[in-house]
Protein backbone atom coordinates (compact mmCIF):
# COMPACT_ATOMS: atom_id res chain seq x y z
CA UNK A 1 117.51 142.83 106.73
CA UNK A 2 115.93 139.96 105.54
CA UNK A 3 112.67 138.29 105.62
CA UNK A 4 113.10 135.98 108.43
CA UNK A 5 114.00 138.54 111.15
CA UNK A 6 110.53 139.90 110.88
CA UNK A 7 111.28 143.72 111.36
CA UNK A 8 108.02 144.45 109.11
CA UNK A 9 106.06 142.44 111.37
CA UNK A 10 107.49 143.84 114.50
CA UNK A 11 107.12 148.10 113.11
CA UNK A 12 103.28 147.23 112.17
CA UNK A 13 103.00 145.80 116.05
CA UNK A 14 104.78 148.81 117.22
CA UNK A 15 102.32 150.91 115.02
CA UNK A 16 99.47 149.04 116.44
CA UNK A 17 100.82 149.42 120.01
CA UNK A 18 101.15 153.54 119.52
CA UNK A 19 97.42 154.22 117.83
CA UNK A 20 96.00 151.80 121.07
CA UNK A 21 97.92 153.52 123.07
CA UNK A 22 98.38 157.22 122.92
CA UNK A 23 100.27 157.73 126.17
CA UNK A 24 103.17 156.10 125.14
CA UNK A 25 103.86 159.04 122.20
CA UNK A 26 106.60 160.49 122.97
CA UNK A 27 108.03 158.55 125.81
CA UNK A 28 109.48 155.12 123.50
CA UNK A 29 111.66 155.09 120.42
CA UNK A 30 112.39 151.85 118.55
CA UNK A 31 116.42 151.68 117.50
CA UNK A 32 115.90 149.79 114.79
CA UNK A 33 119.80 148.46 112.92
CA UNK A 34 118.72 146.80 110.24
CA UNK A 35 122.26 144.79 109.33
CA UNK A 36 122.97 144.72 105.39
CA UNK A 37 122.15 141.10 103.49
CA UNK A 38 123.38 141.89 100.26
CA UNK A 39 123.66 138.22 99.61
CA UNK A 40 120.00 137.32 99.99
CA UNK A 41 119.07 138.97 96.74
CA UNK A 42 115.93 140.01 96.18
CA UNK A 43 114.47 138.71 99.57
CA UNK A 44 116.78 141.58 101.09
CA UNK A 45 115.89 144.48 98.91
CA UNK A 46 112.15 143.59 99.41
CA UNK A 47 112.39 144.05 103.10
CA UNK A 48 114.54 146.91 102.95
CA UNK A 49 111.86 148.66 101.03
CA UNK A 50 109.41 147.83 103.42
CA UNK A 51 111.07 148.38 106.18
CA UNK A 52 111.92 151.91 104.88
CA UNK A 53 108.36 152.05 103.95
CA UNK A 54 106.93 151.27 106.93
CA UNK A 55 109.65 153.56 109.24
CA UNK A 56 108.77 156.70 107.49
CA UNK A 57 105.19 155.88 107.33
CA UNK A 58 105.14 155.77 111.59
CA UNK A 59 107.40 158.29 111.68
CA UNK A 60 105.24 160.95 109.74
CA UNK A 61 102.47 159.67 112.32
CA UNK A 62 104.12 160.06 115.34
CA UNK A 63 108.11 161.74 114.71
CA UNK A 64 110.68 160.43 116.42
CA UNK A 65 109.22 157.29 117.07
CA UNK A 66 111.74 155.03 115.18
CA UNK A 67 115.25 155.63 114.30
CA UNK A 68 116.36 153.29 111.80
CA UNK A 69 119.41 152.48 110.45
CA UNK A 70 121.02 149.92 107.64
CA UNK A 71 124.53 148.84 108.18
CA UNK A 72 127.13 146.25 107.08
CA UNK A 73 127.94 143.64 110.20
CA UNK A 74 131.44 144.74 110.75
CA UNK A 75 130.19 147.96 111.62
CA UNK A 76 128.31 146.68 114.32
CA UNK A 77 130.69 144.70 116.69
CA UNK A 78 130.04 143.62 120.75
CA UNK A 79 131.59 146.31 121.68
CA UNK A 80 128.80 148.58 119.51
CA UNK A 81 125.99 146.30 119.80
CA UNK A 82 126.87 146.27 123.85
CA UNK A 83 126.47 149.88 124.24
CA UNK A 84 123.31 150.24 122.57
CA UNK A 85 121.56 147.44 124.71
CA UNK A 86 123.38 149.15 127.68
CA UNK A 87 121.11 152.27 126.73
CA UNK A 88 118.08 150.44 125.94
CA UNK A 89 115.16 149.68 128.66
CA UNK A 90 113.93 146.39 126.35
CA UNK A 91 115.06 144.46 123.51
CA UNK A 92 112.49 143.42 120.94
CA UNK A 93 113.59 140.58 118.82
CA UNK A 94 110.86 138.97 116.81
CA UNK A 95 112.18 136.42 113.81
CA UNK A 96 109.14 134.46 112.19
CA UNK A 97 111.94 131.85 112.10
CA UNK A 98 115.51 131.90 113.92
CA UNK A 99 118.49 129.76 114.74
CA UNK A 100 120.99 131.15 116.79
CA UNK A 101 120.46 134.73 117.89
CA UNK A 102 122.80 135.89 120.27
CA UNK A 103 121.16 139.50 120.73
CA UNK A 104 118.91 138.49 123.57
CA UNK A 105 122.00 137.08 125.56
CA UNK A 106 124.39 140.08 125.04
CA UNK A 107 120.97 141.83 126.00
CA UNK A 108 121.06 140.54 129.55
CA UNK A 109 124.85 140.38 129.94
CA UNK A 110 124.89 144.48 129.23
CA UNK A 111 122.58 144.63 132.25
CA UNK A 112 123.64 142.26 134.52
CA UNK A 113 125.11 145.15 136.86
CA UNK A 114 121.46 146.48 137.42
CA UNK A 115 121.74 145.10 141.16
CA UNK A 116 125.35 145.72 141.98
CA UNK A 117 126.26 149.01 143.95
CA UNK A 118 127.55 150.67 140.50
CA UNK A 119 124.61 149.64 138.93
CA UNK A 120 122.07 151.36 141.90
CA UNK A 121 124.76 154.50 141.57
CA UNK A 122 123.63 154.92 138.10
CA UNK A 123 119.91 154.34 138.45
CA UNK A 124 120.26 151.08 136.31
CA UNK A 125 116.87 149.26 136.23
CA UNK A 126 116.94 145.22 134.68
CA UNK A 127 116.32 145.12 131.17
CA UNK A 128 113.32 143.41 129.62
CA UNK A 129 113.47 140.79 126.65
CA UNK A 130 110.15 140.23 124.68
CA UNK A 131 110.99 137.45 122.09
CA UNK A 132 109.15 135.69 119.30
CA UNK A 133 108.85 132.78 120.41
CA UNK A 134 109.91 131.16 117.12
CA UNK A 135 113.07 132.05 118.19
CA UNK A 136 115.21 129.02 119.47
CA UNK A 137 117.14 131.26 122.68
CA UNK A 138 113.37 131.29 123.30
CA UNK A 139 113.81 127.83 125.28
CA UNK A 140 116.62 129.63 127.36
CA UNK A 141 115.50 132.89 127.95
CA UNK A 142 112.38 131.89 130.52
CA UNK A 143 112.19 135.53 132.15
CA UNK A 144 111.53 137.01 128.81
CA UNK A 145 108.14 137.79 127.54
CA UNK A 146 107.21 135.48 124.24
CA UNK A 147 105.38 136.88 121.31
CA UNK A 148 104.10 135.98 118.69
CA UNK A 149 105.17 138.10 115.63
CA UNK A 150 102.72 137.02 113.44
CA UNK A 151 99.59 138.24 116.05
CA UNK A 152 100.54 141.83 115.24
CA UNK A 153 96.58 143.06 116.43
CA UNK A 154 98.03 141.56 120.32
């Protein structure tokens, strides 16, 4: 939860994306883990409170729509942080400025099996990455969609 990793930027383009686009009430939810940055001062309790802001504001629009939640970073370990992109459909990761961010990567690992015979079994469909593209796995990640998270109106 810090500046940086843009989760303002990305909850006003998901708030943008639900008043264009009515149909898709209902049918998405944003999992939103927010990791605690205790150590980046102010910076992190600014964006907590907007972020908090900004969740409950969408979610008194349209319920359900965003389930956030703040945690420390050993609480979210691969082995956590693999079953939740397991579950998910897409990951949306959209820093206005990023080094290394791994999430994209363990993204596509967790549903590499969409093609195998176990995957089919379970009706496993590929995952989909939309990135900022101010991210640097950006450069790797070519099947990915690239945004840019400071065009929130696209």
């Amino acid at each position: 939860l810090e500046s940086l990793k843009g989760i303002p930027l990305k909850l006003l383009g998901l708030e943008r994306f639900l008043r264009r686009c009515p149909e898709w009430v209902g049918k998405i939810v944003l999992i939103q883990v927010g990791i605690s940055a205790f150590e980046r001062g102010e910076d992190f309790m600014r964006t907590k409170t907007e972020v908090v802001k900004l969740v409950n504001r969408i979610n008194g629009i349209w319920p359900g729509s965003i389930h956030f939640q703040e945690c420390a970073e050993s609480e979210m370990r691969l082995q956590q942080r693999m079953a939740l992109m397991r579950a998910a459909d897409i990951v949306l990761v959209t820093p206005i400025r990023d080094g290394l961010n791994l999430v994209p990567l363990e993204f596509t690992l967790a549903h590499q099996d969409a093609y195998t015979d176990l995957g089919k079994q379970d009706g496993r469909k590929r995952g989909l990455c939309i990135l900022s593209e101010f991210s640097s796995c950006t450069r790797v990640m070519r099947g990915a969609l690239h945004v840019n998270p400071w065009k929130v109106s696209e």
